[in-house]
C-alpha atoms as a PDB file:
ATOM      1  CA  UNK A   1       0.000   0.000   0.000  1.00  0.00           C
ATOM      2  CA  UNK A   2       1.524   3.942  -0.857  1.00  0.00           C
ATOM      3  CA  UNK A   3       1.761   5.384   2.074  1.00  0.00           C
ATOM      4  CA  UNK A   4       0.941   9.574   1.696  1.00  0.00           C
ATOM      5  CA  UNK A   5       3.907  11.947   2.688  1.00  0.00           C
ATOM      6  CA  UNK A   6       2.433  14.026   5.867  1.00  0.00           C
ATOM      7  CA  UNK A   7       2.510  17.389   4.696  1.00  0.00           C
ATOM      8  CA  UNK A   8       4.069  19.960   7.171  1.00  0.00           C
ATOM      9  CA  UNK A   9       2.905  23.584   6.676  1.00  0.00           C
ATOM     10  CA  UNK A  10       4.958  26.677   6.438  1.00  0.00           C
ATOM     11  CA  UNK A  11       4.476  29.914   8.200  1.00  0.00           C
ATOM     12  CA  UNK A  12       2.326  31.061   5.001  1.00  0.00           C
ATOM     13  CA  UNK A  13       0.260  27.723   5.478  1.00  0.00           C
ATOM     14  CA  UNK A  14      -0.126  28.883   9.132  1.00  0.00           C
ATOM     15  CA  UNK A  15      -1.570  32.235   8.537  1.00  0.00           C
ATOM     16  CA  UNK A  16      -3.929  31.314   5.969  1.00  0.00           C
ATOM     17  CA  UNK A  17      -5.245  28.273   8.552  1.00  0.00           C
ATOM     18  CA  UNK A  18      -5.259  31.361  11.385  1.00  0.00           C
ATOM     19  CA  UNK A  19      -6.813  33.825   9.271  1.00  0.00           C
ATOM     20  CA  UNK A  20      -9.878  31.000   7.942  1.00  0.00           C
ATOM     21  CA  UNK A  21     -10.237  30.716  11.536  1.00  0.00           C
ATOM     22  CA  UNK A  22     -10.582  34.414  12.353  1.00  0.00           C
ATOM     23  CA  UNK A  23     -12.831  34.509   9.538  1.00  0.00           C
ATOM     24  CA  UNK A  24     -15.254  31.297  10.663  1.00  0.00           C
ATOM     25  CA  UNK A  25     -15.032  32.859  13.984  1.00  0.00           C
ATOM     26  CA  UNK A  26     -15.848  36.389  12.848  1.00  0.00           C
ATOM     27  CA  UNK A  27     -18.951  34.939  11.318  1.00  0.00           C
ATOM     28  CA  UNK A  28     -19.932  32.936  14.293  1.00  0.00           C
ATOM     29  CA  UNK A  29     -19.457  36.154  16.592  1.00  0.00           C
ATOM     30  CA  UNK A  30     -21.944  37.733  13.985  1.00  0.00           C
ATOM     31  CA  UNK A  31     -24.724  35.479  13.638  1.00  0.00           C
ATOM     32  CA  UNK A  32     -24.411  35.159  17.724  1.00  0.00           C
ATOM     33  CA  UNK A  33     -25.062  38.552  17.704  1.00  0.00           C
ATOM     34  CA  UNK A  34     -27.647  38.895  15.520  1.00  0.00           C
ATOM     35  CA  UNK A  35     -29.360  36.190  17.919  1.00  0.00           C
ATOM     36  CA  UNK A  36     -29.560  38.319  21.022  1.00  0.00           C
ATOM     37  CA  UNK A  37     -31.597  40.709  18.956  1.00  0.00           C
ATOM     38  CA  UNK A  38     -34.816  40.925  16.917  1.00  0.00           C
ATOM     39  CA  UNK A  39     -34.847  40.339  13.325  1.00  0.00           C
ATOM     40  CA  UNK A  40     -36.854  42.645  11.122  1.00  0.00           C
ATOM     41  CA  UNK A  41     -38.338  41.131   7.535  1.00  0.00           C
ATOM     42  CA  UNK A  42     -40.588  42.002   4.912  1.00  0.00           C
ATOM     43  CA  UNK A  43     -41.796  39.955   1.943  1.00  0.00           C
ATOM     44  CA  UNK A  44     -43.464  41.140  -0.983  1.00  0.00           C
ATOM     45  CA  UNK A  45     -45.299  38.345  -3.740  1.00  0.00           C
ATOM     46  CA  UNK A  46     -46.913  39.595  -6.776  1.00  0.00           C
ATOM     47  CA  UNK A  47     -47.414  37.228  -9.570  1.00  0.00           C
ATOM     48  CA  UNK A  48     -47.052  38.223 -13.447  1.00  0.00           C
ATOM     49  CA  UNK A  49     -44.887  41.482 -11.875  1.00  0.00           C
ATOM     50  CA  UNK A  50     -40.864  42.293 -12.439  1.00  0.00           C
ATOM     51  CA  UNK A  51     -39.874  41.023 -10.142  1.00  0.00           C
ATOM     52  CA  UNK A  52     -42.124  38.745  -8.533  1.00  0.00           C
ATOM     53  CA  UNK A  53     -40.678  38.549  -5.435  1.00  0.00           C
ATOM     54  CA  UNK A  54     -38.394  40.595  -3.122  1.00  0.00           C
ATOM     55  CA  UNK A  55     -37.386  39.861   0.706  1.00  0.00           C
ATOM     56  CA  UNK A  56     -35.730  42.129   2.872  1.00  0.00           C
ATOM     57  CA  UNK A  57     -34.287  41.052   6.324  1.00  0.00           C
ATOM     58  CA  UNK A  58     -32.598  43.516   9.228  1.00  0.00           C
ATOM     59  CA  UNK A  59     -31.115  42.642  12.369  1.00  0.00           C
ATOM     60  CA  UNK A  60     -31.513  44.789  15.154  1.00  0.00           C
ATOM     61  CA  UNK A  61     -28.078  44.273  16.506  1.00  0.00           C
ATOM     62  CA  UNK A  62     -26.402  44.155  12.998  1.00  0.00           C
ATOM     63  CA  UNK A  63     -25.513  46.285  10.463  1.00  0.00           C
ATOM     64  CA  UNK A  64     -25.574  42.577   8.061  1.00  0.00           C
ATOM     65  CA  UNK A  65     -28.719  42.352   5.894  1.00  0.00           C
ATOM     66  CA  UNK A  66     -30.059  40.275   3.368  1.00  0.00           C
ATOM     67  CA  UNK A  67     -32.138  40.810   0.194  1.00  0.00           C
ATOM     68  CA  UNK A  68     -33.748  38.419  -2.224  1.00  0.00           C
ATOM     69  CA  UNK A  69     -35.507  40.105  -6.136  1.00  0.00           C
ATOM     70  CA  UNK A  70     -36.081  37.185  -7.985  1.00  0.00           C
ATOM     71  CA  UNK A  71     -39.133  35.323 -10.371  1.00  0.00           C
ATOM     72  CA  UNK A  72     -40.685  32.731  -8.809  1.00  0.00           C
ATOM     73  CA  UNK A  73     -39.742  30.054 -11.168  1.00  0.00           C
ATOM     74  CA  UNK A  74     -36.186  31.516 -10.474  1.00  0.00           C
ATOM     75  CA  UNK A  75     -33.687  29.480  -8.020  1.00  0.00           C
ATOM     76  CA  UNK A  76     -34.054  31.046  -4.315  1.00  0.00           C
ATOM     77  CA  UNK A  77     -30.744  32.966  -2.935  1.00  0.00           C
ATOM     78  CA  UNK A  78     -30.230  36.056  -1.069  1.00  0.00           C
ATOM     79  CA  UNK A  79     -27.468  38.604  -1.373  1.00  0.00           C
ATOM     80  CA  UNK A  80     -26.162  40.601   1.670  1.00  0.00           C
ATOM     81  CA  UNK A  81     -25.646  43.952   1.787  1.00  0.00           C
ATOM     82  CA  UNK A  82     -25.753  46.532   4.920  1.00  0.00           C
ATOM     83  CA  UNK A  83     -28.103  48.758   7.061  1.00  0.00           C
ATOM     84  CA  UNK A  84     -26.849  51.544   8.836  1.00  0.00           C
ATOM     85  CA  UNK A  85     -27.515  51.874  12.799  1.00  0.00           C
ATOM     86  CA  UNK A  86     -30.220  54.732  12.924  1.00  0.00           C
ATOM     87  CA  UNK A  87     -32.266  53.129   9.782  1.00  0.00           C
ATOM     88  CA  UNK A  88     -32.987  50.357  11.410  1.00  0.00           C
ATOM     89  CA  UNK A  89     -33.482  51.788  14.959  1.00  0.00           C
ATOM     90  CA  UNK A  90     -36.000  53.431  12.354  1.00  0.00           C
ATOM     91  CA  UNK A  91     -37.474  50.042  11.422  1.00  0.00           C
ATOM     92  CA  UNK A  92     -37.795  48.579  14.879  1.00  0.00           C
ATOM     93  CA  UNK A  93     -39.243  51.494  16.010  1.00  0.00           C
ATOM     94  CA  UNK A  94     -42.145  51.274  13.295  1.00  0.00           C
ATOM     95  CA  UNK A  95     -42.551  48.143  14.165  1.00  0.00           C
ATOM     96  CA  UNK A  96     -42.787  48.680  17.815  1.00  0.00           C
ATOM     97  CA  UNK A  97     -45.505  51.176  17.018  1.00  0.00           C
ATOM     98  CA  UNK A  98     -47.417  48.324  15.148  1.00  0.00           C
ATOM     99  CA  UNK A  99     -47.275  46.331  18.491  1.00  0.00           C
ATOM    100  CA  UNK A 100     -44.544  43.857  16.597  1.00  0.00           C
ATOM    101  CA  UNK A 101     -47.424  43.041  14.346  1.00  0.00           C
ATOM    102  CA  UNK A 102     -48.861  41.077  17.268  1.00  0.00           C
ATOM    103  CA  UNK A 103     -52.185  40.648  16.197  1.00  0.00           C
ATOM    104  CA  UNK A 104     -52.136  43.295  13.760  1.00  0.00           C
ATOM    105  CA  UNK A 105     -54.909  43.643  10.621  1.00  0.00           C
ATOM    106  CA  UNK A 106     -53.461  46.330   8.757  1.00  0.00           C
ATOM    107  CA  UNK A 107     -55.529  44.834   5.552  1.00  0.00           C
ATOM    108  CA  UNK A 108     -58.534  47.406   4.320  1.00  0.00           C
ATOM    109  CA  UNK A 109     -61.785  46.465   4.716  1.00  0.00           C
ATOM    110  CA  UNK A 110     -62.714  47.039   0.481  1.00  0.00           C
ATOM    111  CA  UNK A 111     -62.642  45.058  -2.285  1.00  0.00           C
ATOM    112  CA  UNK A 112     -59.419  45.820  -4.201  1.00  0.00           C
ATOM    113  CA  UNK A 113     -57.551  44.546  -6.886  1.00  0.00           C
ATOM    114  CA  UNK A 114     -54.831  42.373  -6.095  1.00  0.00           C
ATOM    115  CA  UNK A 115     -51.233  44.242  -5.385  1.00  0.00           C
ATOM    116  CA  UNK A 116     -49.075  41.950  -4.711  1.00  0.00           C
ATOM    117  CA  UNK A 117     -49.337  40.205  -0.734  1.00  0.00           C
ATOM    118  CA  UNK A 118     -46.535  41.885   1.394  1.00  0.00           C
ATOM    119  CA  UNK A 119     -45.840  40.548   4.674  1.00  0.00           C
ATOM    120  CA  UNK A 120     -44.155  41.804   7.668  1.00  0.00           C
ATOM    121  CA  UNK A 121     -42.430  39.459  10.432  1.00  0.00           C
ATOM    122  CA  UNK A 122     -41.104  40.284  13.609  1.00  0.00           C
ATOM    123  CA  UNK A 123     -38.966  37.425  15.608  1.00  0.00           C
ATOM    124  CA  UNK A 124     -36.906  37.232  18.806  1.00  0.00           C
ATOM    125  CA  UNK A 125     -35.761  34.408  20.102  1.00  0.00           C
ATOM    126  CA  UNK A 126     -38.845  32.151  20.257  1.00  0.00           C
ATOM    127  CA  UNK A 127     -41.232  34.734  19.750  1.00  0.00           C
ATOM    128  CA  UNK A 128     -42.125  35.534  16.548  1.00  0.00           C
ATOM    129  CA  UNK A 129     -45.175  38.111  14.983  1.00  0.00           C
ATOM    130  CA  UNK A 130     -46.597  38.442  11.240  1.00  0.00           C
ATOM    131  CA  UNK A 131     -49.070  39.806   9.294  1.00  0.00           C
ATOM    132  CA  UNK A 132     -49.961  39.690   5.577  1.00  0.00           C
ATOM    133  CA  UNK A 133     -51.742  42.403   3.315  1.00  0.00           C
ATOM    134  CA  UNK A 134     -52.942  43.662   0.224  1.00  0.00           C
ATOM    135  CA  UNK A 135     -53.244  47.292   0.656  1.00  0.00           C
ATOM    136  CA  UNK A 136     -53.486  49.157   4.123  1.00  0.00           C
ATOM    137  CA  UNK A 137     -54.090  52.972   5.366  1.00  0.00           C
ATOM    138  CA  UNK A 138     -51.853  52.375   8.441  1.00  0.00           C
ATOM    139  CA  UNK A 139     -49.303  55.747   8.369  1.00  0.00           C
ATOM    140  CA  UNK A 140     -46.489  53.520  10.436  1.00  0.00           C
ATOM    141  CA  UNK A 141     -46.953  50.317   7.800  1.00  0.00           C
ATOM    142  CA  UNK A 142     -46.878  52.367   4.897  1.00  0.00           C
ATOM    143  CA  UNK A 143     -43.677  54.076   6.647  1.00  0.00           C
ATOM    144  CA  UNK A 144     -42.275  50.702   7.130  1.00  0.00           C
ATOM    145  CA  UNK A 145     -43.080  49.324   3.178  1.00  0.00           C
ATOM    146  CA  UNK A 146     -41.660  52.445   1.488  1.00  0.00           C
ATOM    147  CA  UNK A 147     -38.441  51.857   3.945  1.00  0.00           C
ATOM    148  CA  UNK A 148     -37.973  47.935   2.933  1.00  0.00           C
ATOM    149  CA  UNK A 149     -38.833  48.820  -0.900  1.00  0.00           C
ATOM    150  CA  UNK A 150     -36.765  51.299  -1.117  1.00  0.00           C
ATOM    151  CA  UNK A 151     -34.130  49.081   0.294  1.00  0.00           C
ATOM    152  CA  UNK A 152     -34.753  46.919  -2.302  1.00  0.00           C
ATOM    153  CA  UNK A 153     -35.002  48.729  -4.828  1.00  0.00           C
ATOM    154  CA  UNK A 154     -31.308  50.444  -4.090  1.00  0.00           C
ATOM    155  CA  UNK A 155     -30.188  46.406  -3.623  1.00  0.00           C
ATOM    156  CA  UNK A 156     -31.123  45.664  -7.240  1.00  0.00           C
ATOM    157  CA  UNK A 157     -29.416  48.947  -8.349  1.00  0.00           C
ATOM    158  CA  UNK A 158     -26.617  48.227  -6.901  1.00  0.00           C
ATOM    159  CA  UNK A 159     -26.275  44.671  -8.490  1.00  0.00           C
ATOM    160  CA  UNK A 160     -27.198  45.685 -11.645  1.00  0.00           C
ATOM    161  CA  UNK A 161     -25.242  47.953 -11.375  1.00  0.00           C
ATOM    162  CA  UNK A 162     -22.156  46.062 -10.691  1.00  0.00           C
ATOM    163  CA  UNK A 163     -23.565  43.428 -13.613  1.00  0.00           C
ATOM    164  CA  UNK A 164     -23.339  45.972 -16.079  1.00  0.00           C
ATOM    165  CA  UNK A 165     -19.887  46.924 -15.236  1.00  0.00           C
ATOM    166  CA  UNK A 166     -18.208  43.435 -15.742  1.00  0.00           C
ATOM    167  CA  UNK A 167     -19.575  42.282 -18.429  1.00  0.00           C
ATOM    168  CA  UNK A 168     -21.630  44.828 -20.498  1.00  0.00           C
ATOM    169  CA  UNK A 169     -20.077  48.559 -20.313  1.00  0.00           C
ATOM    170  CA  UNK A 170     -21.972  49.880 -22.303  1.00  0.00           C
ATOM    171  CA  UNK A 171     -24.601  49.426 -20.529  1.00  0.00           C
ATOM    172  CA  UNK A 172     -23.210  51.301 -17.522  1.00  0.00           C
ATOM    173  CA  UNK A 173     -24.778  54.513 -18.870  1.00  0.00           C
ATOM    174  CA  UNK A 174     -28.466  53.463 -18.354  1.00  0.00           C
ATOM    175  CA  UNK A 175     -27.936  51.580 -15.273  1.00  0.00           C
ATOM    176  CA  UNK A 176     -27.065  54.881 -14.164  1.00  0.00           C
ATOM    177  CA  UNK A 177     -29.934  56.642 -15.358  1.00  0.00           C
ATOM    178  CA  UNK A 178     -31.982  54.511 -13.586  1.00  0.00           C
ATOM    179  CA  UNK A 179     -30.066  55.196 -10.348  1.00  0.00           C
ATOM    180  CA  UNK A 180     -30.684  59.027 -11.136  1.00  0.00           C
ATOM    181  CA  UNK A 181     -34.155  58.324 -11.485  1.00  0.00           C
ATOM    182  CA  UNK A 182     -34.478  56.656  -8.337  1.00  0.00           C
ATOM    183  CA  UNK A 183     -32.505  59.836  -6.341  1.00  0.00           C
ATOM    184  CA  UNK A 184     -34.737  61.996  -7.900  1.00  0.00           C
ATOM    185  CA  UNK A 185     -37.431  60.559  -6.006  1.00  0.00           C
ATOM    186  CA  UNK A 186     -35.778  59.724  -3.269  1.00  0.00           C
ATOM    187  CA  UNK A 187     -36.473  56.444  -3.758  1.00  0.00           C
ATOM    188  CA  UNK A 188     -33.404  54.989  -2.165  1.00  0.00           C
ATOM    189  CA  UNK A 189     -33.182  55.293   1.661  1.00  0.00           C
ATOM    190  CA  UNK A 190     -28.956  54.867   2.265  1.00  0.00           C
ATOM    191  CA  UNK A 191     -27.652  55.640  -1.848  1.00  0.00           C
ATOM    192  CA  UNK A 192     -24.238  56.554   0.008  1.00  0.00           C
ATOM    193  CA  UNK A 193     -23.946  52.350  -0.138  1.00  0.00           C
ATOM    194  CA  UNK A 194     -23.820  53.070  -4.204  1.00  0.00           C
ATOM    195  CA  UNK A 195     -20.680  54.979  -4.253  1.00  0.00           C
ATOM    196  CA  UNK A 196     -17.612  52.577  -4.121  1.00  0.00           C
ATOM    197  CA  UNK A 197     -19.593  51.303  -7.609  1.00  0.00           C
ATOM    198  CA  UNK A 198     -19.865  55.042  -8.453  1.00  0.00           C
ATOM    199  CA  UNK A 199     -16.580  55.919  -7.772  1.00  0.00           C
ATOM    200  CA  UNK A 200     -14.900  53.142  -9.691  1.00  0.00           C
ATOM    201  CA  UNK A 201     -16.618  54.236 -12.883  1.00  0.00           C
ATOM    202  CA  UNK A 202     -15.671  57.703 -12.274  1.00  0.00           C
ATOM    203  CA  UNK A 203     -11.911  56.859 -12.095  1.00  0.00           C
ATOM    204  CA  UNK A 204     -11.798  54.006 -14.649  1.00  0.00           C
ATOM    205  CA  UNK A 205     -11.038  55.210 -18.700  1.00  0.00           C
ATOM    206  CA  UNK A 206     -12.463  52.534 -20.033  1.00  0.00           C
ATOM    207  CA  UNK A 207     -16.080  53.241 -19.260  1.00  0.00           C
ATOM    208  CA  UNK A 208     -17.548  55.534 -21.583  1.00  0.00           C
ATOM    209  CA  UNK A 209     -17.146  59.555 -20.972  1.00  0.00           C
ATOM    210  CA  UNK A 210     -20.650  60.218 -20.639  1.00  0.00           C
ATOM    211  CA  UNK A 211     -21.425  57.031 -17.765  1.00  0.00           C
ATOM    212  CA  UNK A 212     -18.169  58.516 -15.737  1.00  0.00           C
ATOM    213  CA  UNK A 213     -19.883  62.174 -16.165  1.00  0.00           C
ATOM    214  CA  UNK A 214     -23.033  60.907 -14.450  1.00  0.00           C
ATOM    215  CA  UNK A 215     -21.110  58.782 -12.177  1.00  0.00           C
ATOM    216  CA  UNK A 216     -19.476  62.002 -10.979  1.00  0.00           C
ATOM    217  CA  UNK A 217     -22.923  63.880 -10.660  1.00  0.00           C
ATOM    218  CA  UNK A 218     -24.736  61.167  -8.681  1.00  0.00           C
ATOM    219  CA  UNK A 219     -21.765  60.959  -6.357  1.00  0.00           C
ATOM    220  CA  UNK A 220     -21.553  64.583  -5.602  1.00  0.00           C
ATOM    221  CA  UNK A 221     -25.426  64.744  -5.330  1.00  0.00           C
ATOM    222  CA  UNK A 222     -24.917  61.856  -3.008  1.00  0.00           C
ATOM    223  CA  UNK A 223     -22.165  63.349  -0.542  1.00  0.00           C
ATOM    224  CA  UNK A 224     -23.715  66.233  -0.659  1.00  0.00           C
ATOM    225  CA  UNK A 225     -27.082  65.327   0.460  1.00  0.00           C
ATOM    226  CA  UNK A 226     -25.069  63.054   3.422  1.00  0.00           C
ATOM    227  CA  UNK A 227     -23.559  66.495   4.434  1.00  0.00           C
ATOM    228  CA  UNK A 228     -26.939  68.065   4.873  1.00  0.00           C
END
Protein backbone atom coordinates (compact mmCIF):
# COMPACT_ATOMS: atom_id res chain seq x y z
CA UNK A 1 0.00 0.00 0.00
CA UNK A 2 1.52 3.94 -0.86
CA UNK A 3 1.76 5.38 2.07
CA UNK A 4 0.94 9.57 1.70
CA UNK A 5 3.91 11.95 2.69
CA UNK A 6 2.43 14.03 5.87
CA UNK A 7 2.51 17.39 4.70
CA UNK A 8 4.07 19.96 7.17
CA UNK A 9 2.91 23.58 6.68
CA UNK A 10 4.96 26.68 6.44
CA UNK A 11 4.48 29.91 8.20
CA UNK A 12 2.33 31.06 5.00
CA UNK A 13 0.26 27.72 5.48
CA UNK A 14 -0.13 28.88 9.13
CA UNK A 15 -1.57 32.24 8.54
CA UNK A 16 -3.93 31.31 5.97
CA UNK A 17 -5.24 28.27 8.55
CA UNK A 18 -5.26 31.36 11.39
CA UNK A 19 -6.81 33.82 9.27
CA UNK A 20 -9.88 31.00 7.94
CA UNK A 21 -10.24 30.72 11.54
CA UNK A 22 -10.58 34.41 12.35
CA UNK A 23 -12.83 34.51 9.54
CA UNK A 24 -15.25 31.30 10.66
CA UNK A 25 -15.03 32.86 13.98
CA UNK A 26 -15.85 36.39 12.85
CA UNK A 27 -18.95 34.94 11.32
CA UNK A 28 -19.93 32.94 14.29
CA UNK A 29 -19.46 36.15 16.59
CA UNK A 30 -21.94 37.73 13.99
CA UNK A 31 -24.72 35.48 13.64
CA UNK A 32 -24.41 35.16 17.72
CA UNK A 33 -25.06 38.55 17.70
CA UNK A 34 -27.65 38.90 15.52
CA UNK A 35 -29.36 36.19 17.92
CA UNK A 36 -29.56 38.32 21.02
CA UNK A 37 -31.60 40.71 18.96
CA UNK A 38 -34.82 40.92 16.92
CA UNK A 39 -34.85 40.34 13.32
CA UNK A 40 -36.85 42.64 11.12
CA UNK A 41 -38.34 41.13 7.53
CA UNK A 42 -40.59 42.00 4.91
CA UNK A 43 -41.80 39.96 1.94
CA UNK A 44 -43.46 41.14 -0.98
CA UNK A 45 -45.30 38.34 -3.74
CA UNK A 46 -46.91 39.60 -6.78
CA UNK A 47 -47.41 37.23 -9.57
CA UNK A 48 -47.05 38.22 -13.45
CA UNK A 49 -44.89 41.48 -11.87
CA UNK A 50 -40.86 42.29 -12.44
CA UNK A 51 -39.87 41.02 -10.14
CA UNK A 52 -42.12 38.75 -8.53
CA UNK A 53 -40.68 38.55 -5.43
CA UNK A 54 -38.39 40.60 -3.12
CA UNK A 55 -37.39 39.86 0.71
CA UNK A 56 -35.73 42.13 2.87
CA UNK A 57 -34.29 41.05 6.32
CA UNK A 58 -32.60 43.52 9.23
CA UNK A 59 -31.12 42.64 12.37
CA UNK A 60 -31.51 44.79 15.15
CA UNK A 61 -28.08 44.27 16.51
CA UNK A 62 -26.40 44.15 13.00
CA UNK A 63 -25.51 46.28 10.46
CA UNK A 64 -25.57 42.58 8.06
CA UNK A 65 -28.72 42.35 5.89
CA UNK A 66 -30.06 40.27 3.37
CA UNK A 67 -32.14 40.81 0.19
CA UNK A 68 -33.75 38.42 -2.22
CA UNK A 69 -35.51 40.11 -6.14
CA UNK A 70 -36.08 37.18 -7.98
CA UNK A 71 -39.13 35.32 -10.37
CA UNK A 72 -40.69 32.73 -8.81
CA UNK A 73 -39.74 30.05 -11.17
CA UNK A 74 -36.19 31.52 -10.47
CA UNK A 75 -33.69 29.48 -8.02
CA UNK A 76 -34.05 31.05 -4.32
CA UNK A 77 -30.74 32.97 -2.94
CA UNK A 78 -30.23 36.06 -1.07
CA UNK A 79 -27.47 38.60 -1.37
CA UNK A 80 -26.16 40.60 1.67
CA UNK A 81 -25.65 43.95 1.79
CA UNK A 82 -25.75 46.53 4.92
CA UNK A 83 -28.10 48.76 7.06
CA UNK A 84 -26.85 51.54 8.84
CA UNK A 85 -27.51 51.87 12.80
CA UNK A 86 -30.22 54.73 12.92
CA UNK A 87 -32.27 53.13 9.78
CA UNK A 88 -32.99 50.36 11.41
CA UNK A 89 -33.48 51.79 14.96
CA UNK A 90 -36.00 53.43 12.35
CA UNK A 91 -37.47 50.04 11.42
CA UNK A 92 -37.80 48.58 14.88
CA UNK A 93 -39.24 51.49 16.01
CA UNK A 94 -42.14 51.27 13.30
CA UNK A 95 -42.55 48.14 14.16
CA UNK A 96 -42.79 48.68 17.82
CA UNK A 97 -45.51 51.18 17.02
CA UNK A 98 -47.42 48.32 15.15
CA UNK A 99 -47.28 46.33 18.49
CA UNK A 100 -44.54 43.86 16.60
CA UNK A 101 -47.42 43.04 14.35
CA UNK A 102 -48.86 41.08 17.27
CA UNK A 103 -52.18 40.65 16.20
CA UNK A 104 -52.14 43.30 13.76
CA UNK A 105 -54.91 43.64 10.62
CA UNK A 106 -53.46 46.33 8.76
CA UNK A 107 -55.53 44.83 5.55
CA UNK A 108 -58.53 47.41 4.32
CA UNK A 109 -61.78 46.47 4.72
CA UNK A 110 -62.71 47.04 0.48
CA UNK A 111 -62.64 45.06 -2.28
CA UNK A 112 -59.42 45.82 -4.20
CA UNK A 113 -57.55 44.55 -6.89
CA UNK A 114 -54.83 42.37 -6.09
CA UNK A 115 -51.23 44.24 -5.38
CA UNK A 116 -49.08 41.95 -4.71
CA UNK A 117 -49.34 40.21 -0.73
CA UNK A 118 -46.53 41.89 1.39
CA UNK A 119 -45.84 40.55 4.67
CA UNK A 120 -44.16 41.80 7.67
CA UNK A 121 -42.43 39.46 10.43
CA UNK A 122 -41.10 40.28 13.61
CA UNK A 123 -38.97 37.43 15.61
CA UNK A 124 -36.91 37.23 18.81
CA UNK A 125 -35.76 34.41 20.10
CA UNK A 126 -38.85 32.15 20.26
CA UNK A 127 -41.23 34.73 19.75
CA UNK A 128 -42.13 35.53 16.55
CA UNK A 129 -45.17 38.11 14.98
CA UNK A 130 -46.60 38.44 11.24
CA UNK A 131 -49.07 39.81 9.29
CA UNK A 132 -49.96 39.69 5.58
CA UNK A 133 -51.74 42.40 3.31
CA UNK A 134 -52.94 43.66 0.22
CA UNK A 135 -53.24 47.29 0.66
CA UNK A 136 -53.49 49.16 4.12
CA UNK A 137 -54.09 52.97 5.37
CA UNK A 138 -51.85 52.37 8.44
CA UNK A 139 -49.30 55.75 8.37
CA UNK A 140 -46.49 53.52 10.44
CA UNK A 141 -46.95 50.32 7.80
CA UNK A 142 -46.88 52.37 4.90
CA UNK A 143 -43.68 54.08 6.65
CA UNK A 144 -42.27 50.70 7.13
CA UNK A 145 -43.08 49.32 3.18
CA UNK A 146 -41.66 52.45 1.49
CA UNK A 147 -38.44 51.86 3.94
CA UNK A 148 -37.97 47.94 2.93
CA UNK A 149 -38.83 48.82 -0.90
CA UNK A 150 -36.76 51.30 -1.12
CA UNK A 151 -34.13 49.08 0.29
CA UNK A 152 -34.75 46.92 -2.30
CA UNK A 153 -35.00 48.73 -4.83
CA UNK A 154 -31.31 50.44 -4.09
CA UNK A 155 -30.19 46.41 -3.62
CA UNK A 156 -31.12 45.66 -7.24
CA UNK A 157 -29.42 48.95 -8.35
CA UNK A 158 -26.62 48.23 -6.90
CA UNK A 159 -26.28 44.67 -8.49
CA UNK A 160 -27.20 45.69 -11.65
CA UNK A 161 -25.24 47.95 -11.37
CA UNK A 162 -22.16 46.06 -10.69
CA UNK A 163 -23.57 43.43 -13.61
CA UNK A 164 -23.34 45.97 -16.08
CA UNK A 165 -19.89 46.92 -15.24
CA UNK A 166 -18.21 43.44 -15.74
CA UNK A 167 -19.57 42.28 -18.43
CA UNK A 168 -21.63 44.83 -20.50
CA UNK A 169 -20.08 48.56 -20.31
CA UNK A 170 -21.97 49.88 -22.30
CA UNK A 171 -24.60 49.43 -20.53
CA UNK A 172 -23.21 51.30 -17.52
CA UNK A 173 -24.78 54.51 -18.87
CA UNK A 174 -28.47 53.46 -18.35
CA UNK A 175 -27.94 51.58 -15.27
CA UNK A 176 -27.07 54.88 -14.16
CA UNK A 177 -29.93 56.64 -15.36
CA UNK A 178 -31.98 54.51 -13.59
CA UNK A 179 -30.07 55.20 -10.35
CA UNK A 180 -30.68 59.03 -11.14
CA UNK A 181 -34.16 58.32 -11.48
CA UNK A 182 -34.48 56.66 -8.34
CA UNK A 183 -32.51 59.84 -6.34
CA UNK A 184 -34.74 62.00 -7.90
CA UNK A 185 -37.43 60.56 -6.01
CA UNK A 186 -35.78 59.72 -3.27
CA UNK A 187 -36.47 56.44 -3.76
CA UNK A 188 -33.40 54.99 -2.16
CA UNK A 189 -33.18 55.29 1.66
CA UNK A 190 -28.96 54.87 2.26
CA UNK A 191 -27.65 55.64 -1.85
CA UNK A 192 -24.24 56.55 0.01
CA UNK A 193 -23.95 52.35 -0.14
CA UNK A 194 -23.82 53.07 -4.20
CA UNK A 195 -20.68 54.98 -4.25
CA UNK A 196 -17.61 52.58 -4.12
CA UNK A 197 -19.59 51.30 -7.61
CA UNK A 198 -19.86 55.04 -8.45
CA UNK A 199 -16.58 55.92 -7.77
CA UNK A 200 -14.90 53.14 -9.69
CA UNK A 201 -16.62 54.24 -12.88
CA UNK A 202 -15.67 57.70 -12.27
CA UNK A 203 -11.91 56.86 -12.09
CA UNK A 204 -11.80 54.01 -14.65
CA UNK A 205 -11.04 55.21 -18.70
CA UNK A 206 -12.46 52.53 -20.03
CA UNK A 207 -16.08 53.24 -19.26
CA UNK A 208 -17.55 55.53 -21.58
CA UNK A 209 -17.15 59.56 -20.97
CA UNK A 210 -20.65 60.22 -20.64
CA UNK A 211 -21.43 57.03 -17.77
CA UNK A 212 -18.17 58.52 -15.74
CA UNK A 213 -19.88 62.17 -16.17
CA UNK A 214 -23.03 60.91 -14.45
CA UNK A 215 -21.11 58.78 -12.18
CA UNK A 216 -19.48 62.00 -10.98
CA UNK A 217 -22.92 63.88 -10.66
CA UNK A 218 -24.74 61.17 -8.68
CA UNK A 219 -21.76 60.96 -6.36
CA UNK A 220 -21.55 64.58 -5.60
CA UNK A 221 -25.43 64.74 -5.33
CA UNK A 222 -24.92 61.86 -3.01
CA UNK A 223 -22.16 63.35 -0.54
CA UNK A 224 -23.71 66.23 -0.66
CA UNK A 225 -27.08 65.33 0.46
CA UNK A 226 -25.07 63.05 3.42
CA UNK A 227 -23.56 66.50 4.43
CA UNK A 228 -26.94 68.07 4.87
Amino acid sequence: MRMGRKRILGPAGIVALTLAGLSMASAQAARTAAAKGATLSYQRVFKGSSPELIQVKVYEDSDGATCEIRQLDEDPGASPFTVSAPLRAKMFALAAELNHFAGADLDVKRKLANLGEKKFRWERGTEAHETTFNYTLNAAANQLMQIFEGLARQQEDFMTLGRRMKYDRLGVNDALLDIEFDLSRNLLPEPQHLLPLLDQIVNDSHFVEVARERARALATQIRRAKQN
